[in-house]
N, C-alpha and C. Protein backbone atom coordinates (compact mmCIF):
# COMPACT_ATOMS: atom_id res chain seq x y z
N UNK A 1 0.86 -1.18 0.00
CA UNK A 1 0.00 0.00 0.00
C UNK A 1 0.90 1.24 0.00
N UNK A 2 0.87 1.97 -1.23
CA UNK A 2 1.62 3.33 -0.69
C UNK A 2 1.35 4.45 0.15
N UNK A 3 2.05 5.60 0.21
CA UNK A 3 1.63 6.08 1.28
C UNK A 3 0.31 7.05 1.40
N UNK A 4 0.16 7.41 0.03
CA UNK A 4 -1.27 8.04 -0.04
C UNK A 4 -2.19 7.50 0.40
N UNK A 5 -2.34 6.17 0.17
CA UNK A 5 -3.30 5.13 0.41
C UNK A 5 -3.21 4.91 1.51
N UNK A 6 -2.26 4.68 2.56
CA UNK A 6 -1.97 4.76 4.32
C UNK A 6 -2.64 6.03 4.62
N UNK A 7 -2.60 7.04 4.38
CA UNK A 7 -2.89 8.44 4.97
C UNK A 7 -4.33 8.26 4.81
N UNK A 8 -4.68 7.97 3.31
CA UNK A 8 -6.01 8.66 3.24
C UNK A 8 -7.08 7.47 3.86
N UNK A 9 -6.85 5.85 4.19
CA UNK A 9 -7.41 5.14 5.15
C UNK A 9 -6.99 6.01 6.77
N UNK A 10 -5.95 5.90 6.68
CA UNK A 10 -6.24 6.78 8.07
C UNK A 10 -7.12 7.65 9.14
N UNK A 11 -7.31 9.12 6.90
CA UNK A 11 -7.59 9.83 7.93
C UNK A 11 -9.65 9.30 7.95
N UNK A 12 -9.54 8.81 6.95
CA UNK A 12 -11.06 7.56 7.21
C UNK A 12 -11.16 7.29 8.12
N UNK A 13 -10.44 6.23 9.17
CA UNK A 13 -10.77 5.56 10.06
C UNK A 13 -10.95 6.45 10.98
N UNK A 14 -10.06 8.16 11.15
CA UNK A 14 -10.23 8.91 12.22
C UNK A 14 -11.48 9.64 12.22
N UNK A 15 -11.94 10.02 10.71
CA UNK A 15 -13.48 10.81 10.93
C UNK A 15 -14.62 9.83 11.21
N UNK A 16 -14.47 8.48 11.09
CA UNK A 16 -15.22 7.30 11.15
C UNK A 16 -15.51 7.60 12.95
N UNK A 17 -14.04 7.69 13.73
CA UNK A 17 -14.08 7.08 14.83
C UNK A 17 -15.23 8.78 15.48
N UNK A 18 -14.41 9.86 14.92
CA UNK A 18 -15.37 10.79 15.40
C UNK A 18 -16.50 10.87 15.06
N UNK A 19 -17.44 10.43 13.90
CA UNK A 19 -18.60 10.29 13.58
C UNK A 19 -19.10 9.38 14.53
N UNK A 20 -18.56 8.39 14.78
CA UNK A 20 -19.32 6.88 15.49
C UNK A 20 -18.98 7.66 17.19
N UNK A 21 -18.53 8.63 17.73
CA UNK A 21 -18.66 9.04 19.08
C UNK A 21 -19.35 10.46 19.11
N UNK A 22 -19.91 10.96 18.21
CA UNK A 22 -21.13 11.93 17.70
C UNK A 22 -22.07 10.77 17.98
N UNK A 23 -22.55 9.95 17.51
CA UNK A 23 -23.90 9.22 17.09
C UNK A 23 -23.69 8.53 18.04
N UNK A 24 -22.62 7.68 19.06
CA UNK A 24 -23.03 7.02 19.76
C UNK A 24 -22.77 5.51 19.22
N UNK A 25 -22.17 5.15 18.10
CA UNK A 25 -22.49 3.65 17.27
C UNK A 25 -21.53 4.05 16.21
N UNK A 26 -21.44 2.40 15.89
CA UNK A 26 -20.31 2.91 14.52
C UNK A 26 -21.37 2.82 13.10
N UNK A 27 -20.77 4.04 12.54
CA UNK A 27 -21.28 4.38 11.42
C UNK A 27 -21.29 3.48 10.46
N UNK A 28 -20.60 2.14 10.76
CA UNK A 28 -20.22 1.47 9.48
C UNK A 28 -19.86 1.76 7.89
N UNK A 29 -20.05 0.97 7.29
CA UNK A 29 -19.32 0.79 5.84
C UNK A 29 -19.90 2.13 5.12
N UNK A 30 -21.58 2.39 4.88
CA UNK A 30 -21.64 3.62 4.44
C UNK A 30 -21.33 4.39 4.74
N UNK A 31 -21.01 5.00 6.05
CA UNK A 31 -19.93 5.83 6.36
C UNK A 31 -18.93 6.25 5.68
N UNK A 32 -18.00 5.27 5.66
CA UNK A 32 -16.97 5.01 4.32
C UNK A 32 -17.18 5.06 3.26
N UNK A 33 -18.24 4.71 2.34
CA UNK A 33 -18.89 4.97 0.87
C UNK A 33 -19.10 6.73 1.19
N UNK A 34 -19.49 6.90 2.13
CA UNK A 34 -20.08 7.99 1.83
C UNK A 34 -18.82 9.45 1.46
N UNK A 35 -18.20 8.59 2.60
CA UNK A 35 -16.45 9.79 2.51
C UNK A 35 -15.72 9.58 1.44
N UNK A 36 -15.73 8.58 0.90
CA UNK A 36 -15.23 8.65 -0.50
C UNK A 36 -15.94 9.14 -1.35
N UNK A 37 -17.31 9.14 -1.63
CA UNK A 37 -18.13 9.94 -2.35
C UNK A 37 -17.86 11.40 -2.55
N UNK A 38 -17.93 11.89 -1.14
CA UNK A 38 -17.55 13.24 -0.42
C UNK A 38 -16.50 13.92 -0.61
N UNK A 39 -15.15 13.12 -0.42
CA UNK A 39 -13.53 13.47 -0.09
C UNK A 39 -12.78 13.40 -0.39
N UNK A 40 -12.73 11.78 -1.14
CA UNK A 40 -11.65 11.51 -1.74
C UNK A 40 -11.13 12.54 -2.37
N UNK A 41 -11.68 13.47 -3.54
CA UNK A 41 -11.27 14.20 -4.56
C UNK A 41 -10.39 15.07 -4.02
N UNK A 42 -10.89 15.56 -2.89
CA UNK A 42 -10.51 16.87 -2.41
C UNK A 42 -9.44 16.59 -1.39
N UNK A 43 -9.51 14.55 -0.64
CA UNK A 43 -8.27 14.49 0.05
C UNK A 43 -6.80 14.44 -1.41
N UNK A 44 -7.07 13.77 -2.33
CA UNK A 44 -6.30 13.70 -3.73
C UNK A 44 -5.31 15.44 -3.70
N UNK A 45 -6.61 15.85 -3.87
CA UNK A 45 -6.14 17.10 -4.14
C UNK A 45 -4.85 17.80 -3.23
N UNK A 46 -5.42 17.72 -1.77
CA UNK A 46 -4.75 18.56 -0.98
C UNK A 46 -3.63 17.17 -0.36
N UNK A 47 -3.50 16.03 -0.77
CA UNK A 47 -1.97 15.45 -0.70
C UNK A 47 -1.15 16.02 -1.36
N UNK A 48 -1.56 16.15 -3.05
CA UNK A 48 -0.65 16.21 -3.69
C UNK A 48 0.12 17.93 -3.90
N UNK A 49 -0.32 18.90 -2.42
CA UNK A 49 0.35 19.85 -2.80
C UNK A 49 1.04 19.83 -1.12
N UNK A 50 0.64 18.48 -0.73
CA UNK A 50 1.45 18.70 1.13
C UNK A 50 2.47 18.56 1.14
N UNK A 51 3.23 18.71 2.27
CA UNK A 51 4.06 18.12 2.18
C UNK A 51 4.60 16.60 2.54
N UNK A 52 3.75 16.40 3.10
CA UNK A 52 3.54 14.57 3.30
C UNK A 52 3.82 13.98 2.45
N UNK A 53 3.46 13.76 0.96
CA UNK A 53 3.82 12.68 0.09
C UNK A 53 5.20 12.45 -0.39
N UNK A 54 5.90 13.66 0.67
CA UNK A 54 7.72 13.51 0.25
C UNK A 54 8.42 13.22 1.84
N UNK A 55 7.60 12.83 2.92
CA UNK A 55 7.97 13.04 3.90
C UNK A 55 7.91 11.34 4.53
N UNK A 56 9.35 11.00 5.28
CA UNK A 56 9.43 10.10 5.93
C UNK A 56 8.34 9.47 7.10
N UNK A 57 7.80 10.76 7.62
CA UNK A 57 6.62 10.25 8.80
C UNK A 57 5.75 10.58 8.42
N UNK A 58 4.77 10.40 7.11
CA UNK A 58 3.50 10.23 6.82
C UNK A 58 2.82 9.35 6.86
N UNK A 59 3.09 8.55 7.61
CA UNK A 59 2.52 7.04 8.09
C UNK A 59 1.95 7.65 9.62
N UNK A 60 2.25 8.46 9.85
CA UNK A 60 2.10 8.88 11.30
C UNK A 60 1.32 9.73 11.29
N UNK A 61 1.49 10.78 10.68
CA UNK A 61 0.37 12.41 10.50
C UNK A 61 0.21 12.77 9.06
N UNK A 62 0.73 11.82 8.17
CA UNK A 62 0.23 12.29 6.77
C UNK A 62 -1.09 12.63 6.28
N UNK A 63 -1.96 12.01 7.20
CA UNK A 63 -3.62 12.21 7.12
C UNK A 63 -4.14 13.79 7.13
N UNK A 64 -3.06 14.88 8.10
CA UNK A 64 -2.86 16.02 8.27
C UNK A 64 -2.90 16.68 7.32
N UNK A 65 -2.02 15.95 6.05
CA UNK A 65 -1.97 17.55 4.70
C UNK A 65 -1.55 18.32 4.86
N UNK A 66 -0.26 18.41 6.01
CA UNK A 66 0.20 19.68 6.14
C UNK A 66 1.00 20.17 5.22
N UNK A 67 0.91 21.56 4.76
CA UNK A 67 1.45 22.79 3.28
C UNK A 67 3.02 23.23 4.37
N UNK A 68 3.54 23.19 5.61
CA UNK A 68 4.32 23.37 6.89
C UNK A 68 4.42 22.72 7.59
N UNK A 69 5.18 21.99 8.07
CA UNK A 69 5.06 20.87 9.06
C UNK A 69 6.76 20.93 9.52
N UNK A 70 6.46 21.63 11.28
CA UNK A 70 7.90 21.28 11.94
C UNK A 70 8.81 19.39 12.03
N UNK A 71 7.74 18.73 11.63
CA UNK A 71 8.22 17.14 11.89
C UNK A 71 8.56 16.59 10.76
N UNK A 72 8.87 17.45 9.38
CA UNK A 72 8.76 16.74 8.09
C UNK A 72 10.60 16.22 7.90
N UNK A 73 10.55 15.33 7.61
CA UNK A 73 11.66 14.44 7.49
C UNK A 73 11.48 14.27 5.55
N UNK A 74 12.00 15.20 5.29
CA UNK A 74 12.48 14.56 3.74
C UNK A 74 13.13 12.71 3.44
N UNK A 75 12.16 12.18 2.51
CA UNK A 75 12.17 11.45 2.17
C UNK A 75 14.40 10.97 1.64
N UNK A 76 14.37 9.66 1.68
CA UNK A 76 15.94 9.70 0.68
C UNK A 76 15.92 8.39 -0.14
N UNK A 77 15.69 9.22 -1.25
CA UNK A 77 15.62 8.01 -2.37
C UNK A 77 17.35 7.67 -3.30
């Protein structure tokens, strides 16, 4: 799985977990249909100008999108 694909399950599972402690219950799978319906485009979008997709700890806070980030560890290819 690359790392876009780590981040952007991530940051899924984190609005999942805050949706399902709003409501009380887990939102389940449409939940998930629904955020991809919703997000994907716009999580696409705002990876590919973060600085996360060049950064060593985006497995960790890449879900963030941060454009600044004091923790960014340049990648070494």
């Amino acid at each position: 799985m690359n790392e876009f694909m780590k981040a952007q399950k991530k940051c899924i599972e984190r609005d999942k977990w805050l949706e399902g402690c709003k409501i009380e219950s887990d939102p389940g799978v449409e939940f998930i249909m629904d955020w991809i319906a919703n997000n994907a485009e716009k999580f696409r979008e705002s990876w590919d100008i973060s600085l996360c997709k060049n950064c060593l700890s985006s497995t960790v806070c890449g879900f963030e999108l941060k454009q600044d980030c004091i923790k960014y560890i340049a990648l070494t290819k």
